[in-house]
PDB file of N, CA and C in Angstrom:
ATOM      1  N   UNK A   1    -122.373 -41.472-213.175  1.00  0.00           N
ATOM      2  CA  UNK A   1    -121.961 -40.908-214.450  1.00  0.00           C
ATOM      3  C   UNK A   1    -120.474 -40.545-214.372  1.00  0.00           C
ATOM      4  N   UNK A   2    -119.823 -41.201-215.645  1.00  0.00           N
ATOM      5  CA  UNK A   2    -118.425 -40.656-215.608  1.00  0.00           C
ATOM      6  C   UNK A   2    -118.099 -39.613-216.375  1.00  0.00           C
ATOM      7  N   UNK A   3    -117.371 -38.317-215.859  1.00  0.00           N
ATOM      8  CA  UNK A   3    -117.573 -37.100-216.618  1.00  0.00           C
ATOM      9  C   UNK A   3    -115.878 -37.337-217.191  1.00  0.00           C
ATOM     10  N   UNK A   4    -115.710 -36.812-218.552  1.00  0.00           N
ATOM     11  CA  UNK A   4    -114.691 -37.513-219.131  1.00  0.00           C
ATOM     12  C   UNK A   4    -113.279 -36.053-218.823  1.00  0.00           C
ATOM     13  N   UNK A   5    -113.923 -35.165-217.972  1.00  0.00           N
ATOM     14  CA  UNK A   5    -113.019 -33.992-217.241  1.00  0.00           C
ATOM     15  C   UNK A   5    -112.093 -34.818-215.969  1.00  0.00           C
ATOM     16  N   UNK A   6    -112.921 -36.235-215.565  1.00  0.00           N
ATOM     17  CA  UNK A   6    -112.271 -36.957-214.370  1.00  0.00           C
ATOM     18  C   UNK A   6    -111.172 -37.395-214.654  1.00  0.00           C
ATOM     19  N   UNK A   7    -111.426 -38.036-215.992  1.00  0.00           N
ATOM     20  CA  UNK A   7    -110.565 -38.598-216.550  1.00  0.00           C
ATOM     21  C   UNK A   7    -109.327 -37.903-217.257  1.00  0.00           C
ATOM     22  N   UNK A   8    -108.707 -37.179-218.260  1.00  0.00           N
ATOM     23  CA  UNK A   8    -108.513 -36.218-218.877  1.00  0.00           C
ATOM     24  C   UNK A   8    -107.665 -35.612-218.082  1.00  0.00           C
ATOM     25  N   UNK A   9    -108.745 -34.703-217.325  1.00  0.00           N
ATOM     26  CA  UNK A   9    -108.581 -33.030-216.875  1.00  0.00           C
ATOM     27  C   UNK A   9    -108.147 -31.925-217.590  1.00  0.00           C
ATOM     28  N   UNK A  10    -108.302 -30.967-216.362  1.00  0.00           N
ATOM     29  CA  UNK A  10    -108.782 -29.896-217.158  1.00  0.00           C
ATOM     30  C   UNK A  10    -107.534 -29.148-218.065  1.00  0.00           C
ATOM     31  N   UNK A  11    -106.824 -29.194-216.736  1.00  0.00           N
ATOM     32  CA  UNK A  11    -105.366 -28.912-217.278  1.00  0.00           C
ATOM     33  C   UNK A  11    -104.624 -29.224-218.660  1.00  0.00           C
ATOM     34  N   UNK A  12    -105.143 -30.345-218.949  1.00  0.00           N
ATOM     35  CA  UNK A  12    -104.774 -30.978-220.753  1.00  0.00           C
ATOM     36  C   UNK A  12    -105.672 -30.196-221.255  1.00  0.00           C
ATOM     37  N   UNK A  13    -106.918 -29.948-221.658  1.00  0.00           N
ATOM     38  CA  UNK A  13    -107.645 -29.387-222.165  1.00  0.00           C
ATOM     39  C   UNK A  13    -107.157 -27.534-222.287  1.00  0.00           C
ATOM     40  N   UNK A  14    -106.746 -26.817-221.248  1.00  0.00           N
ATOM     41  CA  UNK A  14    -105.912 -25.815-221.469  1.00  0.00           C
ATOM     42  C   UNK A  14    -104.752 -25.982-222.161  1.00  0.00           C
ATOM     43  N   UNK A  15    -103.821 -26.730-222.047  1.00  0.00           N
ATOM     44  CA  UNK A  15    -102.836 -27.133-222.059  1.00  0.00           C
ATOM     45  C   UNK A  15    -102.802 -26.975-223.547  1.00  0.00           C
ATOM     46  N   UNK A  16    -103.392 -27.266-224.237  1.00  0.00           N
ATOM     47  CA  UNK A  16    -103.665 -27.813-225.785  1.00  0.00           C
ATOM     48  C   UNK A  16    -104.233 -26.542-226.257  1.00  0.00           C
ATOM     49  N   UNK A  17    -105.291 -26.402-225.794  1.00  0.00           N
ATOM     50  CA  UNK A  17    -105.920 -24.818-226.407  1.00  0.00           C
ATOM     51  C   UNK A  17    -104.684 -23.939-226.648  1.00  0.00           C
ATOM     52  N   UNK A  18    -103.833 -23.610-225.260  1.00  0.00           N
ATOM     53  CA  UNK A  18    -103.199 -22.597-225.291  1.00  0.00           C
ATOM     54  C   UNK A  18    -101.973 -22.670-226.379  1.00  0.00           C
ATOM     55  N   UNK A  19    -101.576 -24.099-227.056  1.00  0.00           N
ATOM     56  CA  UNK A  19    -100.753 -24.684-228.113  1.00  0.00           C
ATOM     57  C   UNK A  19    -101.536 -24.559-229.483  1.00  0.00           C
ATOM     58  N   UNK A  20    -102.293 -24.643-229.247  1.00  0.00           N
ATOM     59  CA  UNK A  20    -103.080 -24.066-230.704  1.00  0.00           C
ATOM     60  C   UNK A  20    -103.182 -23.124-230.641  1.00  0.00           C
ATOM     61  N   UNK A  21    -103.188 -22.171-229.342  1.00  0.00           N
ATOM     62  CA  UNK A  21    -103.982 -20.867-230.247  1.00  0.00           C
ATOM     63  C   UNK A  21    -102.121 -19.822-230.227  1.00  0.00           C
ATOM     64  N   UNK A  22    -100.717 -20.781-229.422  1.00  0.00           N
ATOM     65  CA  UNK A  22     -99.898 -20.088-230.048  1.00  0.00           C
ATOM     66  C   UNK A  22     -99.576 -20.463-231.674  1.00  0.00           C
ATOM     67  N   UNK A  23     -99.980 -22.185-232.122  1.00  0.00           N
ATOM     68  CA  UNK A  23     -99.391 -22.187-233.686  1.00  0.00           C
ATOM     69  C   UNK A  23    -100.392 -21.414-234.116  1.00  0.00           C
ATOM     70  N   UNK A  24    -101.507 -21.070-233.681  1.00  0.00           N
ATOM     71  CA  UNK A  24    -102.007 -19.655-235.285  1.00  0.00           C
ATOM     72  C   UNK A  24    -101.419 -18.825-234.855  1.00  0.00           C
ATOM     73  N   UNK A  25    -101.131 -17.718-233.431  1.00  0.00           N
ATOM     74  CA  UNK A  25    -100.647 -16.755-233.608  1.00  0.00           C
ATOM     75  C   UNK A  25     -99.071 -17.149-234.593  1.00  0.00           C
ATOM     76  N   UNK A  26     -98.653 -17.738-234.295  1.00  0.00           N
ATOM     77  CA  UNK A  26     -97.085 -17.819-235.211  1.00  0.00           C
ATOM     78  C   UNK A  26     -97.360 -18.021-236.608  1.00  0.00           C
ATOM     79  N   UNK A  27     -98.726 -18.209-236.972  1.00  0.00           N
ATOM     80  CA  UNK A  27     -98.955 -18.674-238.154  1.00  0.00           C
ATOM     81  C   UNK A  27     -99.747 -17.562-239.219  1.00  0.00           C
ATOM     82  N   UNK A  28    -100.286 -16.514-237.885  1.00  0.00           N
ATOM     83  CA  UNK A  28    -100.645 -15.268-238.504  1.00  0.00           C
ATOM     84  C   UNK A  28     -99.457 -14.533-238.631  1.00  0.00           C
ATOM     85  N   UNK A  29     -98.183 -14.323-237.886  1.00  0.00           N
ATOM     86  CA  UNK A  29     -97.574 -13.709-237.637  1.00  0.00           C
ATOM     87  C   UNK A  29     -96.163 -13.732-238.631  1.00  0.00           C
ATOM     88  N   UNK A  30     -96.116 -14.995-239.132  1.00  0.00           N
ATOM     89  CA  UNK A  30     -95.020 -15.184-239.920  1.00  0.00           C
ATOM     90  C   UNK A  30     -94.963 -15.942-241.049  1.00  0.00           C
ATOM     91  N   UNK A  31     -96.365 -15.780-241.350  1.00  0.00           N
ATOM     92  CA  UNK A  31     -96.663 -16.783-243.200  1.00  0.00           C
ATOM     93  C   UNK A  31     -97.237 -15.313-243.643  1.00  0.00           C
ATOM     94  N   UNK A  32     -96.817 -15.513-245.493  1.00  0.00           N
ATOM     95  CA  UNK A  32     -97.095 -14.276-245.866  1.00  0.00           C
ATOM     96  C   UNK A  32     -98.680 -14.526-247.144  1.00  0.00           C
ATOM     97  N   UNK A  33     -98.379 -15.827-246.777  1.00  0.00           N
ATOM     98  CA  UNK A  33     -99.578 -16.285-247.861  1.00  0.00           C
ATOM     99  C   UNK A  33    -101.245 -16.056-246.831  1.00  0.00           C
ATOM    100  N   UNK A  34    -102.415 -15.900-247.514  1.00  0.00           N
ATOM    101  CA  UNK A  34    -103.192 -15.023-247.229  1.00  0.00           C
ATOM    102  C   UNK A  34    -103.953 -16.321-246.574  1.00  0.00           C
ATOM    103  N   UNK A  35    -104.163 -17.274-247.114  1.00  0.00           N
ATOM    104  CA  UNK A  35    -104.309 -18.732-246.952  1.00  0.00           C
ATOM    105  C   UNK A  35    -104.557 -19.050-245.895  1.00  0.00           C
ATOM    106  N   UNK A  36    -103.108 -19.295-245.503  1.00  0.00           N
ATOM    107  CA  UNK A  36    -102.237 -19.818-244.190  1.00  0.00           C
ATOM    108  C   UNK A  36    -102.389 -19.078-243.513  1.00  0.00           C
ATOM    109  N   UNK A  37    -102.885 -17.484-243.616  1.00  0.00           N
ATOM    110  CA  UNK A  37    -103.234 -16.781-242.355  1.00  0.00           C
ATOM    111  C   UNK A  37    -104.700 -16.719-241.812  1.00  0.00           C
ATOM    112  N   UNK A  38    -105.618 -16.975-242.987  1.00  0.00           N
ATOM    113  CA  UNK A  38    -106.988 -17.219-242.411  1.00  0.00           C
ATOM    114  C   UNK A  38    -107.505 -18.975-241.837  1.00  0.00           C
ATOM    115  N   UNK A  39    -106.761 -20.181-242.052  1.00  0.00           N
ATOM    116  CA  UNK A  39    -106.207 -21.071-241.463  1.00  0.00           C
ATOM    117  C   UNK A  39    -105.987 -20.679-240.116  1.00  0.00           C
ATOM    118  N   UNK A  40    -104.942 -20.430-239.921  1.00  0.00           N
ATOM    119  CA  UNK A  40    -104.388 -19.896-238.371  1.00  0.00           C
ATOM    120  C   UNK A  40    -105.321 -18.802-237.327  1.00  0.00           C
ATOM    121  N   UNK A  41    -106.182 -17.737-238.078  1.00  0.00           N
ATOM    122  CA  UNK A  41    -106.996 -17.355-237.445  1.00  0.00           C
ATOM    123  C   UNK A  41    -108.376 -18.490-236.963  1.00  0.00           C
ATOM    124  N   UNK A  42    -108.817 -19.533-237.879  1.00  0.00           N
ATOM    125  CA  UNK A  42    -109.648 -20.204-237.637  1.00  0.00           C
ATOM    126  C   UNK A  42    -108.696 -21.209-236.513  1.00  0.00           C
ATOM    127  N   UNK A  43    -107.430 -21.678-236.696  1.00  0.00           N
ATOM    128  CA  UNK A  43    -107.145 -22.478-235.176  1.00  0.00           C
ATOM    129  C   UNK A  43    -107.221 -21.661-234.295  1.00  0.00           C
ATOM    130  N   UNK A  44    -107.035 -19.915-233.867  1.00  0.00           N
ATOM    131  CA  UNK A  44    -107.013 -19.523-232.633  1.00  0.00           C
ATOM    132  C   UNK A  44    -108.146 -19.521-232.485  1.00  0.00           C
ATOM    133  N   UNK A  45    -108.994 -19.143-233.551  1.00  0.00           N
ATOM    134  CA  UNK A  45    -110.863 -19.884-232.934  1.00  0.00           C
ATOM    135  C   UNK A  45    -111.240 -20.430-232.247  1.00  0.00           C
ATOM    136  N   UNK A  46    -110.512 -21.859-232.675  1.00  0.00           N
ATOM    137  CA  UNK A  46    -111.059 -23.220-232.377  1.00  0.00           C
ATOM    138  C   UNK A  46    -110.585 -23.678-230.884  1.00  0.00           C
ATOM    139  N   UNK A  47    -108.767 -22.770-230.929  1.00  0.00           N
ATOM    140  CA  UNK A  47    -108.575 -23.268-229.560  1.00  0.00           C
ATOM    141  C   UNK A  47    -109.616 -22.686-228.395  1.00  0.00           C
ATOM    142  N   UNK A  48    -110.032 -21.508-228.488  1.00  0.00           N
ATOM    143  CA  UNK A  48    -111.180 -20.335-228.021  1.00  0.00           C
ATOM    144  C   UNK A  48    -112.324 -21.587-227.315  1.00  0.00           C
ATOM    145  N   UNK A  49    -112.578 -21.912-228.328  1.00  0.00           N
ATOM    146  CA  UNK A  49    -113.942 -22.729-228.714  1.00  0.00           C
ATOM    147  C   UNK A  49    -113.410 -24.295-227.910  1.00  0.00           C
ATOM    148  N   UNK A  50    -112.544 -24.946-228.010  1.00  0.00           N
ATOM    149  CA  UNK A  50    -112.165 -25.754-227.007  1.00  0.00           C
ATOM    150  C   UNK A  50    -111.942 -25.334-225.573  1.00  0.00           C
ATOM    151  N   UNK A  51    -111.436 -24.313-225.147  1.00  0.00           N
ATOM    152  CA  UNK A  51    -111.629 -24.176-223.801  1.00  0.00           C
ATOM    153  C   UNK A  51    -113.187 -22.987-223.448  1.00  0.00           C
ATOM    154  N   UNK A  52    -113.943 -22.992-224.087  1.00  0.00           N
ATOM    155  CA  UNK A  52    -115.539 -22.881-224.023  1.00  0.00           C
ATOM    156  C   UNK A  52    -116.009 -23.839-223.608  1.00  0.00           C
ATOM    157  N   UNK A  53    -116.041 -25.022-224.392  1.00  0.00           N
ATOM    158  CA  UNK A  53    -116.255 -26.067-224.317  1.00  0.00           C
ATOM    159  C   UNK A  53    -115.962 -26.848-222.834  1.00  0.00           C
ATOM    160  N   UNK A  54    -114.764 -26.745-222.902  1.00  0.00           N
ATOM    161  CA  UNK A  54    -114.114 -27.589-221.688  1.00  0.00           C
ATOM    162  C   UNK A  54    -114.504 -26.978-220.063  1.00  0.00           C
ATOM    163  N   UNK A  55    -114.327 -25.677-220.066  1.00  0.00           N
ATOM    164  CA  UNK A  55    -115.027 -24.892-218.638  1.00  0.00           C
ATOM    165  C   UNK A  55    -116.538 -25.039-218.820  1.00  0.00           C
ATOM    166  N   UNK A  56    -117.222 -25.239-220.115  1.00  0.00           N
ATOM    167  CA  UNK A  56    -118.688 -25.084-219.871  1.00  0.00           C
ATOM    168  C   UNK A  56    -119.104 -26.411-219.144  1.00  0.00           C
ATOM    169  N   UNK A  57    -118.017 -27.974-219.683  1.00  0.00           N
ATOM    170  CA  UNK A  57    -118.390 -28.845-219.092  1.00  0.00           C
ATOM    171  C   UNK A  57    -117.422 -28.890-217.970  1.00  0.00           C
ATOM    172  N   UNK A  58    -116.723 -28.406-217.642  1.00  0.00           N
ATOM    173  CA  UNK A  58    -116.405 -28.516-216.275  1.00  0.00           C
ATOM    174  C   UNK A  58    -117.160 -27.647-214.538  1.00  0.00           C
ATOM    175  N   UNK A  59    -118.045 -26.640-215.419  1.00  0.00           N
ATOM    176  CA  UNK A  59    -118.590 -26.012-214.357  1.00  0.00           C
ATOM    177  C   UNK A  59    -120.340 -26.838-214.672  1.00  0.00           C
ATOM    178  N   UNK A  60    -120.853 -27.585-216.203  1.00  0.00           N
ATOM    179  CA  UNK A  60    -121.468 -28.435-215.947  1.00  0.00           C
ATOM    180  C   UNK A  60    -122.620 -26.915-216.117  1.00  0.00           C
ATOM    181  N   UNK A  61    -122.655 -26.411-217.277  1.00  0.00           N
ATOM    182  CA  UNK A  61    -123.239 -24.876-217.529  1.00  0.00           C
ATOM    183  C   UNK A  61    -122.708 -24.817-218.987  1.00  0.00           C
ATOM    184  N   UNK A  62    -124.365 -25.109-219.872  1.00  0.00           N
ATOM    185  CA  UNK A  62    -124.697 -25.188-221.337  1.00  0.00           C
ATOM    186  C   UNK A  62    -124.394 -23.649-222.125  1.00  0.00           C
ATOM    187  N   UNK A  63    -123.839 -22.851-221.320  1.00  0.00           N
ATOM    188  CA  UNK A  63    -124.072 -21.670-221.548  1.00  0.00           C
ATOM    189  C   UNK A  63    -122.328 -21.165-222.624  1.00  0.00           C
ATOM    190  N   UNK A  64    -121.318 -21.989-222.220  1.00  0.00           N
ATOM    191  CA  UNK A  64    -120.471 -21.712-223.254  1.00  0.00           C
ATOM    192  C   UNK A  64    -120.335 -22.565-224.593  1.00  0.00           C
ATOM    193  N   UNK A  65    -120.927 -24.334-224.326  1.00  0.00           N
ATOM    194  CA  UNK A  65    -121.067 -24.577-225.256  1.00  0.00           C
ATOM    195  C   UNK A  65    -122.317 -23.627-226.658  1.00  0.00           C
ATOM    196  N   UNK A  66    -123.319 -23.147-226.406  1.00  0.00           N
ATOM    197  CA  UNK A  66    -123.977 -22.392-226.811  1.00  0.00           C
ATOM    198  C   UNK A  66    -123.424 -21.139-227.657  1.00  0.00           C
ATOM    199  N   UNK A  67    -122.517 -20.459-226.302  1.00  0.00           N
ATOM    200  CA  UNK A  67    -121.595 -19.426-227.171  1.00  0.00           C
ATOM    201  C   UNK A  67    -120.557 -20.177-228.546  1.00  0.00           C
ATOM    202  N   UNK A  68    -120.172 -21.316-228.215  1.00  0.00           N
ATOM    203  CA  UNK A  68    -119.414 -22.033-229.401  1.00  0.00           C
ATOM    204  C   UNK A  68    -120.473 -22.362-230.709  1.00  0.00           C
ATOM    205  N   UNK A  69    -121.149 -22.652-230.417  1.00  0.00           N
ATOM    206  CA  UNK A  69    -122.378 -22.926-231.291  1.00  0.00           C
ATOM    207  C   UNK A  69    -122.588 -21.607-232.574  1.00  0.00           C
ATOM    208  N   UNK A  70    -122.444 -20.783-231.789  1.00  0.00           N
ATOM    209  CA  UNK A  70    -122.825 -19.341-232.609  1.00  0.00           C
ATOM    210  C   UNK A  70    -121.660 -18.563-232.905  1.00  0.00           C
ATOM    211  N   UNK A  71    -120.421 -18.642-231.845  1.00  0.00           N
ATOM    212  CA  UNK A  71    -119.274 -18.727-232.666  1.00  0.00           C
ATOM    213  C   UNK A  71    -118.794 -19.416-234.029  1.00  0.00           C
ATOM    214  N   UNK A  72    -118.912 -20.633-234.082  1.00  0.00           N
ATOM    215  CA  UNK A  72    -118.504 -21.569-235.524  1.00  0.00           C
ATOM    216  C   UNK A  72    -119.673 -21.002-236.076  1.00  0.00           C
ATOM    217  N   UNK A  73    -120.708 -20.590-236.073  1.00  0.00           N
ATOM    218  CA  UNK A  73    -121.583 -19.739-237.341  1.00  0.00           C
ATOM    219  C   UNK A  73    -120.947 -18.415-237.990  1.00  0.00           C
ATOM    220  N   UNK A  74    -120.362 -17.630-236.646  1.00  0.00           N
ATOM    221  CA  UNK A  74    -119.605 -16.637-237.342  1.00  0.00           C
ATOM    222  C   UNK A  74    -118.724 -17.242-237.817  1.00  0.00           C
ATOM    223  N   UNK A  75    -117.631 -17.608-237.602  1.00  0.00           N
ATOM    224  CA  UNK A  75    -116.720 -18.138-238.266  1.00  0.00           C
ATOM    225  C   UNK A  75    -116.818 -18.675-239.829  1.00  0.00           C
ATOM    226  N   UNK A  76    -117.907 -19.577-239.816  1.00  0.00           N
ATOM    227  CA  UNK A  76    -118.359 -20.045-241.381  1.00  0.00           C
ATOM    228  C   UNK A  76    -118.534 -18.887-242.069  1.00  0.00           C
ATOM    229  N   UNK A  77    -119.227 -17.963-241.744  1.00  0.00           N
ATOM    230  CA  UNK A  77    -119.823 -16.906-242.356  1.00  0.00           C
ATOM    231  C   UNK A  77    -118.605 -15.905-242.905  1.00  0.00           C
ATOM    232  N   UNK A  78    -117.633 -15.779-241.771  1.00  0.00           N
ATOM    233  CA  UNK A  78    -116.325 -14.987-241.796  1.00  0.00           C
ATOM    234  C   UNK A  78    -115.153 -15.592-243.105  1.00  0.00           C
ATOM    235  N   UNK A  79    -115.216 -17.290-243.129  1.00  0.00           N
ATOM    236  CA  UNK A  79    -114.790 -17.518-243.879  1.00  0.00           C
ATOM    237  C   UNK A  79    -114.838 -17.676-245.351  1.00  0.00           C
ATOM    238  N   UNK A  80    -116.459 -17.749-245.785  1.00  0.00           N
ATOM    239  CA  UNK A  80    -117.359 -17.410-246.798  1.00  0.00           C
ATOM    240  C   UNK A  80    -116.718 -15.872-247.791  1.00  0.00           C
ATOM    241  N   UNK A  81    -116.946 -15.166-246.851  1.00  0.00           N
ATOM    242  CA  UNK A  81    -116.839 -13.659-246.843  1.00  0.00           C
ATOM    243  C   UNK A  81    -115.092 -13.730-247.602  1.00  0.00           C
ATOM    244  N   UNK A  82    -114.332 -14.331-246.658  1.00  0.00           N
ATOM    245  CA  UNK A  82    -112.845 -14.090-246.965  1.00  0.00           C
ATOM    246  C   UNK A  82    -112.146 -14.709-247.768  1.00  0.00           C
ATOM    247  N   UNK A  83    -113.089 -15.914-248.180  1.00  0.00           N
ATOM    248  CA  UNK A  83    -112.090 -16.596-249.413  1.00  0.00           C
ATOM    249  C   UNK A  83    -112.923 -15.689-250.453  1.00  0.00           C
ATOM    250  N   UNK A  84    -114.237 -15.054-250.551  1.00  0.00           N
ATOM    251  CA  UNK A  84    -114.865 -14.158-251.783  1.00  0.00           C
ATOM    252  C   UNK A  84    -113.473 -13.163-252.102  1.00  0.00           C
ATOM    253  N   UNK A  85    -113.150 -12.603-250.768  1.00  0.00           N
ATOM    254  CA  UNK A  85    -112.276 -11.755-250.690  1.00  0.00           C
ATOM    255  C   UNK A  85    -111.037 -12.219-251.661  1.00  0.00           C
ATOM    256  N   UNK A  86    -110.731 -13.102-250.997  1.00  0.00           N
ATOM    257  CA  UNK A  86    -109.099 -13.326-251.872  1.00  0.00           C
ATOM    258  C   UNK A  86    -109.128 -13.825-253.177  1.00  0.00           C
ATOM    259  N   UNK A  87    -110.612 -14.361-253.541  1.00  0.00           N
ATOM    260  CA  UNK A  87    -110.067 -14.740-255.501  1.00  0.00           C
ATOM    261  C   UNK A  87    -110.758 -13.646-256.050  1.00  0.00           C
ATOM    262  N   UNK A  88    -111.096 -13.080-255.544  1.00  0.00           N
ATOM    263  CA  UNK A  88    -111.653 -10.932-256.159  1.00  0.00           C
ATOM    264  C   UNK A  88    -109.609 -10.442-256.412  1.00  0.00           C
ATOM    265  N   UNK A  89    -109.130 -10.749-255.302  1.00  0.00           N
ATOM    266  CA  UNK A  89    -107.616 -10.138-255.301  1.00  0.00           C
ATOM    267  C   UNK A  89    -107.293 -10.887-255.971  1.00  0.00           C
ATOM    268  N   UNK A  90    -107.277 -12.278-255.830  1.00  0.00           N
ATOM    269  CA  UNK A  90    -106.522 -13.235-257.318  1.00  0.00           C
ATOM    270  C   UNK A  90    -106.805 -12.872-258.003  1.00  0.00           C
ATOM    271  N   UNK A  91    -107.897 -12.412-258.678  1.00  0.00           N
ATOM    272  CA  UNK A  91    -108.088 -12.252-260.081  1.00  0.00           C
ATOM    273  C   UNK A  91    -107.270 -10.781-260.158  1.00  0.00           C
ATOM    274  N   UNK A  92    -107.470 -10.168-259.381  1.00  0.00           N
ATOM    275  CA  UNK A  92    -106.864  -9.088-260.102  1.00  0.00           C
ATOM    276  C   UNK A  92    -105.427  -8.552-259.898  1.00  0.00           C
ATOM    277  N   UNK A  93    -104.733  -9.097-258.741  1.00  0.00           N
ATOM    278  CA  UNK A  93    -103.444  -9.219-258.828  1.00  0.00           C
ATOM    279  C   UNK A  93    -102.806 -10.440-259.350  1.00  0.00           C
ATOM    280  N   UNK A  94    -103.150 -11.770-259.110  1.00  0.00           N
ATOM    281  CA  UNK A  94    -102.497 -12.962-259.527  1.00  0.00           C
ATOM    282  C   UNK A  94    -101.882 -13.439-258.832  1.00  0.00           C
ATOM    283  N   UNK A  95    -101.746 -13.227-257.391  1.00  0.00           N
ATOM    284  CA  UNK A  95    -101.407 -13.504-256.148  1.00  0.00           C
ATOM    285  C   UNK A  95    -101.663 -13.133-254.951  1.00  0.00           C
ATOM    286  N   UNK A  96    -102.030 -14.257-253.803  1.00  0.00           N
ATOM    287  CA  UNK A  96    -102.809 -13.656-252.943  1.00  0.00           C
ATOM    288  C   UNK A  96    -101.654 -13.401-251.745  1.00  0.00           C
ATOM    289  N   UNK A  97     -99.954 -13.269-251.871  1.00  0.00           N
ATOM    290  CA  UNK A  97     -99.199 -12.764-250.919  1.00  0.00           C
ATOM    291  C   UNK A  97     -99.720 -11.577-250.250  1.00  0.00           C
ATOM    292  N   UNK A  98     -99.536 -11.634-249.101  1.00  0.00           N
ATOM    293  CA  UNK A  98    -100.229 -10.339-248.143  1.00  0.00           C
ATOM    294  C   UNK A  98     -99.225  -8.861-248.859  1.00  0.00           C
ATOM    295  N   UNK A  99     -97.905  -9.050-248.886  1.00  0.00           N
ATOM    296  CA  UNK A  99     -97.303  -8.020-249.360  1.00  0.00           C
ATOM    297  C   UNK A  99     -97.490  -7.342-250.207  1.00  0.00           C
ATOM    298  N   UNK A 100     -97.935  -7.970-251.338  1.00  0.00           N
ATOM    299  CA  UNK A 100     -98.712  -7.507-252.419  1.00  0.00           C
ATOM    300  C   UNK A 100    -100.218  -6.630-252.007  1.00  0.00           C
ATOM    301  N   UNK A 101    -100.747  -6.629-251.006  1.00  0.00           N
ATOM    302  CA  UNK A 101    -102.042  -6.062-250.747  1.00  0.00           C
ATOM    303  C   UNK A 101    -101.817  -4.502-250.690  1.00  0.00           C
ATOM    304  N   UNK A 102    -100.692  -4.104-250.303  1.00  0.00           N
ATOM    305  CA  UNK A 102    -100.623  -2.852-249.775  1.00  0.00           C
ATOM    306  C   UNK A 102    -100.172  -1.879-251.223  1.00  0.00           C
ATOM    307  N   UNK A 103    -100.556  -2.837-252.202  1.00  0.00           N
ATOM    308  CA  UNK A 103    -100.506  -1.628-253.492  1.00  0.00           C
ATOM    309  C   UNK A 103    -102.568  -1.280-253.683  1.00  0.00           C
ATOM    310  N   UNK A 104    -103.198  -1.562-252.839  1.00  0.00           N
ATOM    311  CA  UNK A 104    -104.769  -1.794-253.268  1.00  0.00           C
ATOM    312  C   UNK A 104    -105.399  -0.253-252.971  1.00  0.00           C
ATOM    313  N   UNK A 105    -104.128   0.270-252.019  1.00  0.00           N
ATOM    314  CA  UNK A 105    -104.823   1.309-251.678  1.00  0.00           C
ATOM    315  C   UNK A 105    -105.202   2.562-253.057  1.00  0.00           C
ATOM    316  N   UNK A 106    -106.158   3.170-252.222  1.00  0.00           N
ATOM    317  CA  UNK A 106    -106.808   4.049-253.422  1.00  0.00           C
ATOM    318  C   UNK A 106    -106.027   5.327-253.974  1.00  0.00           C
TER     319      UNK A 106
END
């Protein structure tokens, strides 16, 4: 059996995670649109969820793909939740800029 970690390795597989999960942090960190920041939280997810993936098959142990499994459920669920969130604020501000949020308080 050819395990496709032989091929590859592991090192690319970090390598990449750790590049995705800096463009969301830069992408949470310096877009002001509400959008583009729940976007960027779902790539630092995903990079999460790629190196789950990649150590679960490199130690050859079902046990992180599994955790990814039920991760991307939260995630769906999280994102469900957060776009409800932002056209509740569209509608009632008319823009979903983050700057604008901080008039919501009570």
């Amino acid at each position: 059996m050819n395990n496709i970690l032989n091929e590859i390795g592991i090192e690319n597989y970090i390598f990449l995670s750790v590049l995705l999960f800096c463009i969301g942090v830069f992408g949470v960190l310096y877009r002001r649109n509400a959008i583009i920041v729940f976007m960027s939280i779902e790539i630092m997810l995903n990079a999460v969820n790629l190196l789950f993936v990649a150590f679960s098959t490199y130690h050859q142990d079902a046990e992180g793909q599994v955790f990814v499994f039920f991760s991307m459920a939260v995630a769906a669920a999280e994102v469900a939740v957060g776009l409800a969130i932002l056209v509740s604020v569209y509608r009632n501000l008319g823009s979903i800029d983050i700057d604008n949020l901080k008039n919501l308080k009570g």
